[in-house]
N, C-alpha and C. Protein backbone atom coordinates (compact mmCIF):
# COMPACT_ATOMS: atom_id res chain seq x y z
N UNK A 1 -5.53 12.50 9.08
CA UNK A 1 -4.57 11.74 9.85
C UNK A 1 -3.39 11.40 8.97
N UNK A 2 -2.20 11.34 9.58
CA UNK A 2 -1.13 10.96 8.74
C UNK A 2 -1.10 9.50 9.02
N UNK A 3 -0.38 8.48 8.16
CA UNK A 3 0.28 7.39 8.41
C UNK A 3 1.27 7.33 7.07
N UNK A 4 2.17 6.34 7.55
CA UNK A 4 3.33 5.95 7.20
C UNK A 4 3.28 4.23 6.37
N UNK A 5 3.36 4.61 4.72
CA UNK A 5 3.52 3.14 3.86
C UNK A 5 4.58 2.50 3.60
N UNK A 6 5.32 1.55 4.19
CA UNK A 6 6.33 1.25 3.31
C UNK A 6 6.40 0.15 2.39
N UNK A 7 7.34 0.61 1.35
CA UNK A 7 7.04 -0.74 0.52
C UNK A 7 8.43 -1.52 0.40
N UNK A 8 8.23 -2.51 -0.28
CA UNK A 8 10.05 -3.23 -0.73
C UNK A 8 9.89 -3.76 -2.01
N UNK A 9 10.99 -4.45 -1.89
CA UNK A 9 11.02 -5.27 -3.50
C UNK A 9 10.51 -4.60 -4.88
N UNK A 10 10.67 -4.68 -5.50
CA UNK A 10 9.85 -4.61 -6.75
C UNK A 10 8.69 -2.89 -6.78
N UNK A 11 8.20 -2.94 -5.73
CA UNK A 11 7.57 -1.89 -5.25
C UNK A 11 8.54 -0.57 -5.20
N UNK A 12 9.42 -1.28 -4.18
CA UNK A 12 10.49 0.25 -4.02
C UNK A 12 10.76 1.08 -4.70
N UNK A 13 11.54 -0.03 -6.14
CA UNK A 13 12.25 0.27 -6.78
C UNK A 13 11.23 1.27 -7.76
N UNK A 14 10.07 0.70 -7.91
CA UNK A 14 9.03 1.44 -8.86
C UNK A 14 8.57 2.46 -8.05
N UNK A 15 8.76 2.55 -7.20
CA UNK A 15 8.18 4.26 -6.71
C UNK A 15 9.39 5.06 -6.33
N UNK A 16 10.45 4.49 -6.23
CA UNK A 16 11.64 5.10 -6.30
C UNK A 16 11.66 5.58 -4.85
N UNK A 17 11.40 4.47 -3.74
CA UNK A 17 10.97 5.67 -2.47
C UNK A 17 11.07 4.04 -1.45
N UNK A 18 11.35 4.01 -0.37
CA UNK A 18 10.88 2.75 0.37
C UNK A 18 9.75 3.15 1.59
N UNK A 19 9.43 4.81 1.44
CA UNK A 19 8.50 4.86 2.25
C UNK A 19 7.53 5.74 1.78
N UNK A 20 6.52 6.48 1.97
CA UNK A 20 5.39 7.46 1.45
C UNK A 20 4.63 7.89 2.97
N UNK A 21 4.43 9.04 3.13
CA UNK A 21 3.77 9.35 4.21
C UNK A 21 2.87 9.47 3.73
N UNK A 22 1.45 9.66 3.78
CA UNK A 22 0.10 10.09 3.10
C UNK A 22 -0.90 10.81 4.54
N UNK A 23 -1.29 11.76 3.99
CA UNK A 23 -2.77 12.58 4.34
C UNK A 23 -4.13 11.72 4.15
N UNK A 24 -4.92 10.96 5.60
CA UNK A 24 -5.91 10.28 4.79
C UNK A 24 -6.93 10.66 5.39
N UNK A 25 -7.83 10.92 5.33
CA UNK A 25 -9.24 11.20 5.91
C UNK A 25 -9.24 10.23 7.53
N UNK A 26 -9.83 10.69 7.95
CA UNK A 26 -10.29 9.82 9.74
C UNK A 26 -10.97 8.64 9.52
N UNK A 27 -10.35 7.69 9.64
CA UNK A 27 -11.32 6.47 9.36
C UNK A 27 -11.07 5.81 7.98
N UNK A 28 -10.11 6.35 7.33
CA UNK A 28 -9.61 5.84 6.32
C UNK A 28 -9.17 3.89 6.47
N UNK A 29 -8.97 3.26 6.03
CA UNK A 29 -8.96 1.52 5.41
C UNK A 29 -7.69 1.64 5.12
N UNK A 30 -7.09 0.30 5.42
CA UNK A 30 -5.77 0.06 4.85
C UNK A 30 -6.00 0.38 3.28
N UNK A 31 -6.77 -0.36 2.55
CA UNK A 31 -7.61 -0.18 1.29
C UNK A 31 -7.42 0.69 0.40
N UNK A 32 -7.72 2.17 1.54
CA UNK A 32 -7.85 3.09 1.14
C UNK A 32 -6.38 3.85 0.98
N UNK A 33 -5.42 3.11 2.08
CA UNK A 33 -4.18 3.35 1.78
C UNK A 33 -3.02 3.16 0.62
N UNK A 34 -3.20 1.98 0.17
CA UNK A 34 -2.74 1.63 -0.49
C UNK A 34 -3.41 1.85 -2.08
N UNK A 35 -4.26 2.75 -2.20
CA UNK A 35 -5.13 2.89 -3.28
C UNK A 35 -4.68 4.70 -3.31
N UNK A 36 -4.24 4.81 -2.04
CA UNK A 36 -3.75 6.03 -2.45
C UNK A 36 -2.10 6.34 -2.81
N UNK A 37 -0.82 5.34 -2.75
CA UNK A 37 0.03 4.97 -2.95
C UNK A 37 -0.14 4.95 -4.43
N UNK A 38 -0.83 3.73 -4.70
CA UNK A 38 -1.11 4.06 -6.04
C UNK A 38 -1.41 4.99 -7.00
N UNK A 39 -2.34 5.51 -6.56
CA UNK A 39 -2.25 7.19 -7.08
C UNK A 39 -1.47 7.91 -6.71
N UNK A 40 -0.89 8.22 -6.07
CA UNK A 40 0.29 9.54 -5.52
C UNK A 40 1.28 10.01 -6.49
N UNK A 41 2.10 9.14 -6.98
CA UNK A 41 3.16 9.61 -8.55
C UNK A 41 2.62 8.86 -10.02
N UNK A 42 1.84 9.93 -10.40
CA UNK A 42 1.50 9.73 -11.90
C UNK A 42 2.87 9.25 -12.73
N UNK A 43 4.01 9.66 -12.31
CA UNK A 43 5.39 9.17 -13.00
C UNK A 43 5.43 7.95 -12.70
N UNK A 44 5.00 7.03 -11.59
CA UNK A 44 6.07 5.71 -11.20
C UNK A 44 4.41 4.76 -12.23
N UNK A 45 5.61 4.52 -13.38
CA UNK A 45 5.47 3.50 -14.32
C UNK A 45 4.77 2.33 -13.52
N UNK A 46 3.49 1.69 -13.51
CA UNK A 46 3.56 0.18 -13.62
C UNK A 46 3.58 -0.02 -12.10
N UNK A 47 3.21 0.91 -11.13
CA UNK A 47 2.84 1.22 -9.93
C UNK A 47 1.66 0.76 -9.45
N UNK A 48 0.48 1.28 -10.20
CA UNK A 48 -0.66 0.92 -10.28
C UNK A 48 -1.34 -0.14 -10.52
N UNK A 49 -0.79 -1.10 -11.21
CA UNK A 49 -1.06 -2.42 -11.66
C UNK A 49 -0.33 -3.51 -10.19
N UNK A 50 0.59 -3.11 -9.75
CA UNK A 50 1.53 -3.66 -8.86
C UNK A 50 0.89 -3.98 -7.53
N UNK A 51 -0.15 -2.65 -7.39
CA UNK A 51 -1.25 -2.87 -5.91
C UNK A 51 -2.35 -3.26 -6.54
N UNK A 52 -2.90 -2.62 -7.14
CA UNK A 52 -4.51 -2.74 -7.13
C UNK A 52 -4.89 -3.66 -8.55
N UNK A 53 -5.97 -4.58 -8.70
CA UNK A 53 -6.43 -5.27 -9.76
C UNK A 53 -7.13 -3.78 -11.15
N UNK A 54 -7.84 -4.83 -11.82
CA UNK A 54 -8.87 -4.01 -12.84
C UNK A 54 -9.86 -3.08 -12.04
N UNK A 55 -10.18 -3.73 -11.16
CA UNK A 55 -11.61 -3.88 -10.45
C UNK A 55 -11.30 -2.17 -9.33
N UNK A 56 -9.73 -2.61 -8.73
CA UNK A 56 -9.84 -1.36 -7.61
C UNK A 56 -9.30 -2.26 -6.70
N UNK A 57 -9.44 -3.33 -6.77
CA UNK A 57 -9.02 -4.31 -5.65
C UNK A 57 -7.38 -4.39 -4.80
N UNK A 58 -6.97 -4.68 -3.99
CA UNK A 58 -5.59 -4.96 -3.67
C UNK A 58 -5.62 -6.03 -4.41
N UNK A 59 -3.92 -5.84 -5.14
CA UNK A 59 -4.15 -7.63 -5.53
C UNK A 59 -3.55 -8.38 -4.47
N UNK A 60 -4.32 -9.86 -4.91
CA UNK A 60 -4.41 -11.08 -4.34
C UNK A 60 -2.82 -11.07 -3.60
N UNK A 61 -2.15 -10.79 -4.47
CA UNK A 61 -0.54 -11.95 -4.28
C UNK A 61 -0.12 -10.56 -2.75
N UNK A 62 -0.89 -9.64 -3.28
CA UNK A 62 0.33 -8.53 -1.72
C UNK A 62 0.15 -9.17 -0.30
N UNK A 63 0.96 -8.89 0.36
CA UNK A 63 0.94 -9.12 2.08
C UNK A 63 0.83 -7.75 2.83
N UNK A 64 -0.50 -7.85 3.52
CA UNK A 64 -0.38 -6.15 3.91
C UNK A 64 -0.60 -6.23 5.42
N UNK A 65 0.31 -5.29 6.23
CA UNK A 65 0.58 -5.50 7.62
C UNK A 65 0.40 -3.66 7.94
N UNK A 66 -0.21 -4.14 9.40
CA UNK A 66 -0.32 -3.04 9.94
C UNK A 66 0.46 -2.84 10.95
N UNK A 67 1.66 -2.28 11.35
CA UNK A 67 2.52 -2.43 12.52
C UNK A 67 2.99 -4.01 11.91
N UNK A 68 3.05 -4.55 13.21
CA UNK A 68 3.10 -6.24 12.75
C UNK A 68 2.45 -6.72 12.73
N UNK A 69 1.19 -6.68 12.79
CA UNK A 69 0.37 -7.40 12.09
C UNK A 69 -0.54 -7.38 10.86
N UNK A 70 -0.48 -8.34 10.07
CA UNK A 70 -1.15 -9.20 8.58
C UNK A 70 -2.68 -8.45 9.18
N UNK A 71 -3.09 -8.08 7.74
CA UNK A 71 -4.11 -7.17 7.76
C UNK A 71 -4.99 -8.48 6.76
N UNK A 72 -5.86 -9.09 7.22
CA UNK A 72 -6.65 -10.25 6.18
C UNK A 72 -8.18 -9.55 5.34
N UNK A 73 -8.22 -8.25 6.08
CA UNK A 73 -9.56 -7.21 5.32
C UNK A 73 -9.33 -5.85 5.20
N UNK A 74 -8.54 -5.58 4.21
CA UNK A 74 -8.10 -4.31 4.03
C UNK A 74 -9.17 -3.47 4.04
N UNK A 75 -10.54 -3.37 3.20
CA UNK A 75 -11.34 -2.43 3.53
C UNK A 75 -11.48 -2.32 4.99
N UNK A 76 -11.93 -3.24 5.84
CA UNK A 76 -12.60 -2.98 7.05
C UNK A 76 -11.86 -3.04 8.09
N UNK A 77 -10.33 -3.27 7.95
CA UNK A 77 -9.67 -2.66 8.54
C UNK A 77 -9.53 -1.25 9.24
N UNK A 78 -9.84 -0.04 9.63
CA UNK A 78 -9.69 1.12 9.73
C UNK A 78 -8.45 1.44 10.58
N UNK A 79 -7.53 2.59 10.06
CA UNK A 79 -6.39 3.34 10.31
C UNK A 79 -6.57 4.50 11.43
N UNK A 80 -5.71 4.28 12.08
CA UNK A 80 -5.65 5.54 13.15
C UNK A 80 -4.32 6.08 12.86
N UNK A 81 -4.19 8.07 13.52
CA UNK A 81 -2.92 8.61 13.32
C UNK A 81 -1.93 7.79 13.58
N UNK A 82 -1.01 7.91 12.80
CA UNK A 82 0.42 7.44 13.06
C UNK A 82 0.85 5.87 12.83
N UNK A 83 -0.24 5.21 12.08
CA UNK A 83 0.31 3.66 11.74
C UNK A 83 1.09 3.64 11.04
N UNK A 84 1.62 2.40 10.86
CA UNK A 84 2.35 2.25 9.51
C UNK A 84 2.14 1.19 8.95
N UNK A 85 1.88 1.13 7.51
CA UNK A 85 1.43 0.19 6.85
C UNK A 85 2.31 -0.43 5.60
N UNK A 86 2.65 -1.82 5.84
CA UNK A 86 3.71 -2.22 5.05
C UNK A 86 3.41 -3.17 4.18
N UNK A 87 3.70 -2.73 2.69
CA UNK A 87 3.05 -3.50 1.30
C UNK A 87 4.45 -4.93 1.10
N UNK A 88 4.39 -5.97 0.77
CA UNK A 88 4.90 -6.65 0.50
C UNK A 88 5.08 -7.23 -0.90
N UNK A 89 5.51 -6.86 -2.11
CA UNK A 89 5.06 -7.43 -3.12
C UNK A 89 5.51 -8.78 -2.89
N UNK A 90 5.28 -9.17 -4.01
CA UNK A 90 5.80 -11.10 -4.20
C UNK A 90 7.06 -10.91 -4.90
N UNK A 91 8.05 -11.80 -4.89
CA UNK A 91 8.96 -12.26 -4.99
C UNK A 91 9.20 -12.75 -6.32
N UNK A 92 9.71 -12.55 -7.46
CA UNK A 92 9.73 -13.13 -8.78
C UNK A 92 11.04 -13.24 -9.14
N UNK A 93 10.92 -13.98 -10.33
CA UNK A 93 12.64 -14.14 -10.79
C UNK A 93 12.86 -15.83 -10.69
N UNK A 94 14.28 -16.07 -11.32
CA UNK A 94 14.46 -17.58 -11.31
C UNK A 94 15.64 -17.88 -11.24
């Protein structure tokens, strides 16, 4: 199934992209989406740390929406063709 990631802020700029289409298996997890974002460009520096913890985890601080709506269990969430799934990083700076 295809779906559609977009990211902003901080994210963007590090994947150099504000959107990513991805190939995911049937039944694929938001989870699983955003774990594959992360992997997709071995180039985008500091990408990887940005979604996911030590562990594999989404981190804590992201906001992850499916269409419009806040996704509160990314694993058990499951994806159908054609969503779109939108990463929010946090906001930093002073």
């Amino acid at each position: 199934m295809q779906v559609t990631v977009r990211c902003s802020g901080q994210l963007r700029a590090a994947l150099g992209t504000s959107s990513v289409i991805l190939e995911l298996a049937s039944g694929a997890s938001v989870a699983d989406a955003v774990a594959a974002v992360a992997d997709a460009d071995a180039d985008a520096a500091g990408v990887r740390p940005m979604l996911l913890d030590e562990a594999g985890a989404i981190q804590r601080t992201l906001v992850v929406a499916v269409g419009s709506t806040q996704v509160a269990d990314a694993t058990g969430h499951a994806l159908v063709d054609g969503d779109t799934v939108t990463i929010l990083h946090p906001i930093s700076g002073g």
